[in-house]
Protein backbone atom coordinates (compact mmCIF):
# COMPACT_ATOMS: atom_id res chain seq x y z
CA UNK A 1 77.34 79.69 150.19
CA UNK A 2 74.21 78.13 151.41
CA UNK A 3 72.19 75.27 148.82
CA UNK A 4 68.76 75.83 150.62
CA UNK A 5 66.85 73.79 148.14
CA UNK A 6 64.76 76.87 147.85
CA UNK A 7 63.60 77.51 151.69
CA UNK A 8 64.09 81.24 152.59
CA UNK A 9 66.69 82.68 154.68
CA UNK A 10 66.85 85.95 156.51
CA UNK A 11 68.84 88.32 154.90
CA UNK A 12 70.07 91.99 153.99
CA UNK A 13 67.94 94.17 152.26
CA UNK A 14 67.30 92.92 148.81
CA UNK A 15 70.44 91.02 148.28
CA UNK A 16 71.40 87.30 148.73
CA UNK A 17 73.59 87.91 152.34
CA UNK A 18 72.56 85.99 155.26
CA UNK A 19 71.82 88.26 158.52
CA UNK A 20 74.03 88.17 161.24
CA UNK A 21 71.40 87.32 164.09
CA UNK A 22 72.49 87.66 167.73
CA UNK A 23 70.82 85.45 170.84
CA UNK A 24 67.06 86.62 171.12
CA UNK A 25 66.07 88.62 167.59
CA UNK A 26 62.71 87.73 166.58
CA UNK A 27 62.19 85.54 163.48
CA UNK A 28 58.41 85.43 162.70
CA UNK A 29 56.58 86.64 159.11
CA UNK A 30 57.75 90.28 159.56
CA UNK A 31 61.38 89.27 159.05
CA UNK A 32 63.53 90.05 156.02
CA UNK A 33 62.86 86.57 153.96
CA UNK A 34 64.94 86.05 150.75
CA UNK A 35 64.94 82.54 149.02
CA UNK A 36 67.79 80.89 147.63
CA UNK A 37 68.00 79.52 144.13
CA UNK A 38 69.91 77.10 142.16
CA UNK A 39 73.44 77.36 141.52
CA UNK A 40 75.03 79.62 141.64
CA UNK A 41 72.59 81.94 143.16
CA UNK A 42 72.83 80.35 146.47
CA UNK A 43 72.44 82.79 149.91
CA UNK A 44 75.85 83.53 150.95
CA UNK A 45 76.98 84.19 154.43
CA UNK A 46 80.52 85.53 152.69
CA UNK A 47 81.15 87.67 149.96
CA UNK A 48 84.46 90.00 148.84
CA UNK A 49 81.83 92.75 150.31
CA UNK A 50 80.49 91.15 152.71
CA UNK A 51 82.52 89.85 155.77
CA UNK A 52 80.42 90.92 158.62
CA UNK A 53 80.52 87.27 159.79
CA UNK A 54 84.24 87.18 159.99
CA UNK A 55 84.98 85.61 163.28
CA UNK A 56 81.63 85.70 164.45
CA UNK A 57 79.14 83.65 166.41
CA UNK A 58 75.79 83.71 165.52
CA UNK A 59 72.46 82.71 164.29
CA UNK A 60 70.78 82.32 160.86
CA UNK A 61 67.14 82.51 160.77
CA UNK A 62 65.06 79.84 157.88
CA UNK A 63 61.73 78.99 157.36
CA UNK A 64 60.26 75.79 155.37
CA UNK A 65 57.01 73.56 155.33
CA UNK A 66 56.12 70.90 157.32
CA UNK A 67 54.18 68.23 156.39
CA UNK A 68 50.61 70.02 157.02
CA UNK A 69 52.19 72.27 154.71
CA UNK A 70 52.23 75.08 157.14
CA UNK A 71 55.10 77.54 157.79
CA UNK A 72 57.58 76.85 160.48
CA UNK A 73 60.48 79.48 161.20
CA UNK A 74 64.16 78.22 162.77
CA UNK A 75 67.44 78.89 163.64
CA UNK A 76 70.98 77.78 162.98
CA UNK A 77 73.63 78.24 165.56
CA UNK A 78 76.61 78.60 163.89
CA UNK A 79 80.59 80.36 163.79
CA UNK A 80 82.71 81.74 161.07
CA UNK A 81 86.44 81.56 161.43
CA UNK A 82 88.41 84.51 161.40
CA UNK A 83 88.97 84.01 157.36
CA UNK A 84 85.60 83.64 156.67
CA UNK A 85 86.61 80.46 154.85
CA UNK A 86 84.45 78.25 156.74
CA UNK A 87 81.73 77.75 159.65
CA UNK A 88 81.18 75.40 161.98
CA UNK A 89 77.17 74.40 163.37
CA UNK A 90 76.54 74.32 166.49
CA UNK A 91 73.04 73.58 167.05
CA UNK A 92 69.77 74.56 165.66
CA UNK A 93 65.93 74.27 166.15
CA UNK A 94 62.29 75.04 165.29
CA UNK A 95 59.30 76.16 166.42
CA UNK A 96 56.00 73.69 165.74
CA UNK A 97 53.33 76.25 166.03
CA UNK A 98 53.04 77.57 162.30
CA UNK A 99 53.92 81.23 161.64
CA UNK A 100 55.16 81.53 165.17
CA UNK A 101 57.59 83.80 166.23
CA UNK A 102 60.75 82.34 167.55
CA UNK A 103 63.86 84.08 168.97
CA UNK A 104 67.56 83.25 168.14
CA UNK A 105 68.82 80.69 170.85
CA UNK A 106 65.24 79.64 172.12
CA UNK A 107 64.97 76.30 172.60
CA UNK A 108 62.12 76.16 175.46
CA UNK A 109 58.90 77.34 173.36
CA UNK A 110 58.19 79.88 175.79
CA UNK A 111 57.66 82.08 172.46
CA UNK A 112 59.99 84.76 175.02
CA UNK A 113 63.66 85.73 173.90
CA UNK A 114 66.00 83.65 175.89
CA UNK A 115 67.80 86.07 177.84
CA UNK A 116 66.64 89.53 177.64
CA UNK A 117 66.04 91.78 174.64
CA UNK A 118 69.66 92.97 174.06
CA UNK A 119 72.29 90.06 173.15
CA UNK A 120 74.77 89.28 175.73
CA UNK A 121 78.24 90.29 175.99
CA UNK A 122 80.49 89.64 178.75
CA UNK A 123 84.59 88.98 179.31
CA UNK A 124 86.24 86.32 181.36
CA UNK A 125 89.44 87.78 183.03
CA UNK A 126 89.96 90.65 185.41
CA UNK A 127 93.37 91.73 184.67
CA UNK A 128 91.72 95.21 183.21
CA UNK A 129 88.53 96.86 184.18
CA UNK A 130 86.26 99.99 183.60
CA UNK A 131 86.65 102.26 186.54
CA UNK A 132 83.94 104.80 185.63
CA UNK A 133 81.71 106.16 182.62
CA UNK A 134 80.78 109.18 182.40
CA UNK A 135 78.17 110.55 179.48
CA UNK A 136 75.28 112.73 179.37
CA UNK A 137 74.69 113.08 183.32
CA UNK A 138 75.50 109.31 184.08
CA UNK A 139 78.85 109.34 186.18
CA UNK A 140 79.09 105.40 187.65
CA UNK A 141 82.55 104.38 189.35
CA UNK A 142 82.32 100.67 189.03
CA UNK A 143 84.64 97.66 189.63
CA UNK A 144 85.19 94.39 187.31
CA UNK A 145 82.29 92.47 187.10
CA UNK A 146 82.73 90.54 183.49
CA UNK A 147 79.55 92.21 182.97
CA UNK A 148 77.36 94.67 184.60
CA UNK A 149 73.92 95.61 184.01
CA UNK A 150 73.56 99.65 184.90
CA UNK A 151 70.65 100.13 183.06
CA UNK A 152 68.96 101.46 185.58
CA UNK A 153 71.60 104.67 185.45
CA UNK A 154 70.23 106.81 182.45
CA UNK A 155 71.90 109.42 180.51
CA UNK A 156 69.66 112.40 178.77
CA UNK A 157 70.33 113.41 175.60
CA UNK A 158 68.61 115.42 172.72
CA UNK A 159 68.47 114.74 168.71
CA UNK A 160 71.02 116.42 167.14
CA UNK A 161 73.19 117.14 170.06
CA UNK A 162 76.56 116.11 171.17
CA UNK A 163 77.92 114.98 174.10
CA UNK A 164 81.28 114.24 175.82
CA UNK A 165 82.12 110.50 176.82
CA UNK A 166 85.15 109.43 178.92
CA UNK A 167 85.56 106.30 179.91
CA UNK A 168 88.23 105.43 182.57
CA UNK A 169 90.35 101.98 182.92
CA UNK A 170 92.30 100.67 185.22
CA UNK A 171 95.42 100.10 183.28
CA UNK A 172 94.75 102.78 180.68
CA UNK A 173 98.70 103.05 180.13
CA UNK A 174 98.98 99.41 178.75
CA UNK A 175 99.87 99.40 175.10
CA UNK A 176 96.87 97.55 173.00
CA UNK A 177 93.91 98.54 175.28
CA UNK A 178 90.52 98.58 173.50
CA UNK A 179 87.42 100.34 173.95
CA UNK A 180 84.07 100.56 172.35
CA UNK A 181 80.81 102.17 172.82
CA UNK A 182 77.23 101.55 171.22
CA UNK A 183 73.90 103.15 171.53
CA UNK A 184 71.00 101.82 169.97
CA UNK A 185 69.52 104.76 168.39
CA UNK A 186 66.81 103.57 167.05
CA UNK A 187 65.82 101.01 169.52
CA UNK A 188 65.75 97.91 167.74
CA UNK A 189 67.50 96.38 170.21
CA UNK A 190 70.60 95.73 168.40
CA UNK A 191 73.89 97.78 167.86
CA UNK A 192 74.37 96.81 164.26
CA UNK A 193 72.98 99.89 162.17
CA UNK A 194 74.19 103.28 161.00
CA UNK A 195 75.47 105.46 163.45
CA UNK A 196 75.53 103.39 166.62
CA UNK A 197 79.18 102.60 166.85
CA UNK A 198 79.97 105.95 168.43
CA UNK A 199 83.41 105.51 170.04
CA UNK A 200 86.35 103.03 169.22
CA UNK A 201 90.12 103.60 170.61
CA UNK A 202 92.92 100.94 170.57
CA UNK A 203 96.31 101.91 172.36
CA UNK A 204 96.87 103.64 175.22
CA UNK A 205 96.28 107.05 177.47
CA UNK A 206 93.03 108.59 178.12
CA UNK A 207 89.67 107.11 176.59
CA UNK A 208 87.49 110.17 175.54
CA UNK A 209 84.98 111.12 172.88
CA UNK A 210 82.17 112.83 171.39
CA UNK A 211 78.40 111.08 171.17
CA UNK A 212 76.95 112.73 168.37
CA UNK A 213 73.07 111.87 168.75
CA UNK A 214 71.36 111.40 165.16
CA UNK A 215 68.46 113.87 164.80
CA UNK A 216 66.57 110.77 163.04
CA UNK A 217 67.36 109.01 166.50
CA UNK A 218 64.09 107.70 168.10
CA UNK A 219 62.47 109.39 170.97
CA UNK A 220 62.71 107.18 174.12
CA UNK A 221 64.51 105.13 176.52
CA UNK A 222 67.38 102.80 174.83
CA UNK A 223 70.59 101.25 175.80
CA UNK A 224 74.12 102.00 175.30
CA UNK A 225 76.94 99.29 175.70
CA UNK A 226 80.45 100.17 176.66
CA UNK A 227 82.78 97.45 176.55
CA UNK A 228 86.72 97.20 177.10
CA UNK A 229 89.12 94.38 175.73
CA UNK A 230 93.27 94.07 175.48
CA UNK A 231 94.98 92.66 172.21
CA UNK A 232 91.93 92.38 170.15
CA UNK A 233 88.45 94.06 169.03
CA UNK A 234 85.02 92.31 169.73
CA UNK A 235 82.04 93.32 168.70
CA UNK A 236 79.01 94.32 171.12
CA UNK A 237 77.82 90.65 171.58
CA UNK A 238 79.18 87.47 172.52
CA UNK A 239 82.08 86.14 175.42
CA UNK A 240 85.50 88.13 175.22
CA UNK A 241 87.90 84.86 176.43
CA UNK A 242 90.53 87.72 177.41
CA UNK A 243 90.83 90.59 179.81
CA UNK A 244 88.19 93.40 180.20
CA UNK A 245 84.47 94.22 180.60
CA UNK A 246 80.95 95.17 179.27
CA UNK A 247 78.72 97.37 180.94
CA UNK A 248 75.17 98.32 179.78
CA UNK A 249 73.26 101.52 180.47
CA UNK A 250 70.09 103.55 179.80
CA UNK A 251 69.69 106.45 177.32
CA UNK A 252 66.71 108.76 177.17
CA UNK A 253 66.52 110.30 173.78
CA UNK A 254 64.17 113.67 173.76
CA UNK A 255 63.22 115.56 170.48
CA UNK A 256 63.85 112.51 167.76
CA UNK A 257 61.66 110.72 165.47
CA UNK A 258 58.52 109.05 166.82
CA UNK A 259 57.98 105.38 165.74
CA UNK A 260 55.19 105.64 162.47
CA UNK A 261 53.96 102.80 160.61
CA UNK A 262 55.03 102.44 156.71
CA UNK A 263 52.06 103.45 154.30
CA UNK A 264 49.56 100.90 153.14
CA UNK A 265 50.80 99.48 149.83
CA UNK A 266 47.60 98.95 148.20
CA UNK A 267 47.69 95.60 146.88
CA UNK A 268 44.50 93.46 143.87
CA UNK A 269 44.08 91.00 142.97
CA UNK A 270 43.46 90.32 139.23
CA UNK A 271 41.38 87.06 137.77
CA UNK A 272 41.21 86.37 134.19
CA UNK A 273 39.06 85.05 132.75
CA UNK A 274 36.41 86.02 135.07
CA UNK A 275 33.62 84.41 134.59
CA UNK A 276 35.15 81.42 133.70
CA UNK A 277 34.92 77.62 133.05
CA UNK A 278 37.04 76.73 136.59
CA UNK A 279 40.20 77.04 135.02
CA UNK A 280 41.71 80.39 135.38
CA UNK A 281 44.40 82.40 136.27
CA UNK A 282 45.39 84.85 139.87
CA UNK A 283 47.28 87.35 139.67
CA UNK A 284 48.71 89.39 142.69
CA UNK A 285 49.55 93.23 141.85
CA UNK A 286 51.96 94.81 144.71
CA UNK A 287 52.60 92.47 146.97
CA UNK A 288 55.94 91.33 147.95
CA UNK A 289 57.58 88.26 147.73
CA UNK A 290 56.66 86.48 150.41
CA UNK A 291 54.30 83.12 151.51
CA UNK A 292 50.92 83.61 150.59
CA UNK A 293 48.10 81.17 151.20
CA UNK A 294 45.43 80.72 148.51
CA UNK A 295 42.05 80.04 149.71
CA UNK A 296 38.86 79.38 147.63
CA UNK A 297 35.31 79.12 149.57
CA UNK A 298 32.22 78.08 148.73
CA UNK A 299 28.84 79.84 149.30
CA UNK A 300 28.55 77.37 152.06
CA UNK A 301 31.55 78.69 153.92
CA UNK A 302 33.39 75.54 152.86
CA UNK A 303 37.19 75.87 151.45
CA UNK A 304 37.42 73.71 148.51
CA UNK A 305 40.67 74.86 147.22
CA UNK A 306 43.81 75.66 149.49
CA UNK A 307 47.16 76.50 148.60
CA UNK A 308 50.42 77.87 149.97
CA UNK A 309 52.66 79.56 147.58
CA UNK A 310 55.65 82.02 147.15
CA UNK A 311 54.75 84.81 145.37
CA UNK A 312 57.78 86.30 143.56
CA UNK A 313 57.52 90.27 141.80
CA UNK A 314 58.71 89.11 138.38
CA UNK A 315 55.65 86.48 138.54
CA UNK A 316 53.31 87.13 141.03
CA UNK A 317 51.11 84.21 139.20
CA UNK A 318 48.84 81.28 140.03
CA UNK A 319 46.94 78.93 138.49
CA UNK A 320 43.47 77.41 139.47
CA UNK A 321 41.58 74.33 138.58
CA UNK A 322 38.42 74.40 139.63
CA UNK A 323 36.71 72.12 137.00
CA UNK A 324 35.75 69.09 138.82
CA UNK A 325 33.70 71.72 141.36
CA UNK A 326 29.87 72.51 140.88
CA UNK A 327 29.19 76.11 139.20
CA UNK A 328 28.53 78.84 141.19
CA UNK A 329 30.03 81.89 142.92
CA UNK A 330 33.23 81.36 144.93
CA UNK A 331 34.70 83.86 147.35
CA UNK A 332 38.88 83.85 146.73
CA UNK A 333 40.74 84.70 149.70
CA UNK A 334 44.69 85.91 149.81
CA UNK A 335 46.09 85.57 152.86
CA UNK A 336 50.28 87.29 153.79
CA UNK A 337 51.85 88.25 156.18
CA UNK A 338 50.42 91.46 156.81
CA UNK A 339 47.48 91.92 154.26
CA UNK A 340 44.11 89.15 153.56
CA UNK A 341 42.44 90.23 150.00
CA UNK A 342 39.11 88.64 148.75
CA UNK A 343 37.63 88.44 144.85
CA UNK A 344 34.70 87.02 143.84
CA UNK A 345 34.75 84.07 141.18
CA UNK A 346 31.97 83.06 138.85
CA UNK A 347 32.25 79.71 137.39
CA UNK A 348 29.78 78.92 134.83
């Protein structure tokens, strides 16, 4: 469990489990932000349910305030043991440009991910290799390279289709050989979501499957990652210390889903009372939890009244003071991540 003193981690979904980021995801505004509470609601980065951290090395996304009061996102380097009992930190950092994005493992403010879209993966000894892959029209003979970027090989593949994958290796009749595949079927550039594990064999013999292609899949060009170990299962990122390889390559996906943006929630903003005596009440109706920043402007086009503040669904409240200002008419401005609302105030 994380105390986080109330600054926001990324997380799964709605609950309280901290994301499992790999070297060069994008934490900015649009990111999944959950904030941790007091004791014993704390983000957790292990649960009895959740153990996708197990052994893994990774990065943890946070935001908090600096001293301007502005929003600055970060990253903690960290790795869990193979128990899940504890983690050890690494490194971490921060970008200084408010609401900017950063990417996992950045450290040189180029605002660019630091190596490439896709995390890395590669293996250390050549005792075992991939001698060819064969999917969809791709058919590469290959020798051990720890890891080898093919990407310019593409496979072609439809929605809803299948398609036979073999994979050969060197010393396929070796007892506790291990292969994987990914594809990244809905180009996120990650391998971590429904579906996109699509082959796994541990022993020996022949390596051969069946790519089932998601009719929800998105239309395009995205990767697949094909990776080998002996003796133990990694996932798609990070150094294998053992024998065996990763190779990358292209697939073009025809007859999925086209990228569409999400409907326009359509967020007000309620005052009450309104006129009033410059003390008075905001509420926000239908926006998530998230920063917002408050921002009251005179007729003059000066902001006399600025405020940054979490919004949370079970009280999406705020209070103003605006008694010790002249009356008049005030714009109110509400400024998130991905909407600005305005309300006129009368104080009288």
């Amino acid at each position: 469990m994380f105390e986080t003193y109330g600054k926001p981690f990324i997380c799964e979904g709605n609950t309280k489990n901290v994301s499992l980021l790999y070297e060069g995801d994008p934490i900015n505004s649009s990111s999944n932000w959950v904030f941790g509470k007091q004791y014993p609601d704390f983000l957790k980065v292990r649960t009895s349910s959740y153990r996708v951290w197990d052994g893994q090395e990774g990065y943890i996304g946070f935001q908090f305030l600096d001293e301007r009061k502005k929003i600055l996102n970060g990253w903690f380097h960290i790795s869990v043991n193979a128990s899940g009992s504890s983690f050890t930190l690494h490194d971490w950092a921060y970008s200084q440009d408010p609401n900017a994005t950063l990417y996992a493992g950045e450290t040189s403010g180029t605002g660019n991910p630091p190596s490439g879209d896709y995390c890395s993966a590669s293996t250390d000894l050549d005792y075992n290799e991939i001698t060819r892959v064969q999917f969809a029209g791709i058919n590469n003979a290959s020798s051990w390279n720890g890891y080898s970027d093919f990407t310019s090989q593409t496979a072609n593949v439809s929605a809803g289709q299948s398609y036979p994958l073999e994979i050969s290796v060197l010393n396929g009749h070796w007892p506790d050989v291990d292969v994987q595949a990914w594809v990244d079927w809905n180009s996120d550039r990650d391998f971590n979501d429904e579906n996109e594990y699509v082959y796994f064999k541990r022993g020996s013999g022949s390596f051969n499957g069946t790519v089932s292609v998601p009719s929800s899949a998105q239309s395009g060009t995205t990767r697949m990652r094909v990776r080998l170990a002996y003796g133990n299962t990694p996932g798609p990122c990070g150094v294998d210390t053992y024998m065996g390889e990763v190779e990358d390559y292209s697939v073009n996906i025809s007859g999925g889903a086209l990228a569409v943006r999400e409907p326009t929630v359509m967020r007000t903003i309620s005052l009450y009372p309104n006129p009033n005596e410059g003390l008075f009440m905001v509420k926000l109706n239908r926006y998530d939890e998230s920063w917002v920043t408050l921002k009251i402007v005179n007729m003059e086009g000066k902001v006399v009244y600025e405020k940054i503040s979490f919004i949370q669904k079970e009280a999406p409240y705020e209070s103003v003071n605006l008694r010790n200002y002249p009356k008049g008419l005030y714009n109110l401005l509400v400024i998130s991540k991905d909407h600005l609302g305005t309300q006129k105030i009368v104080v009288k």
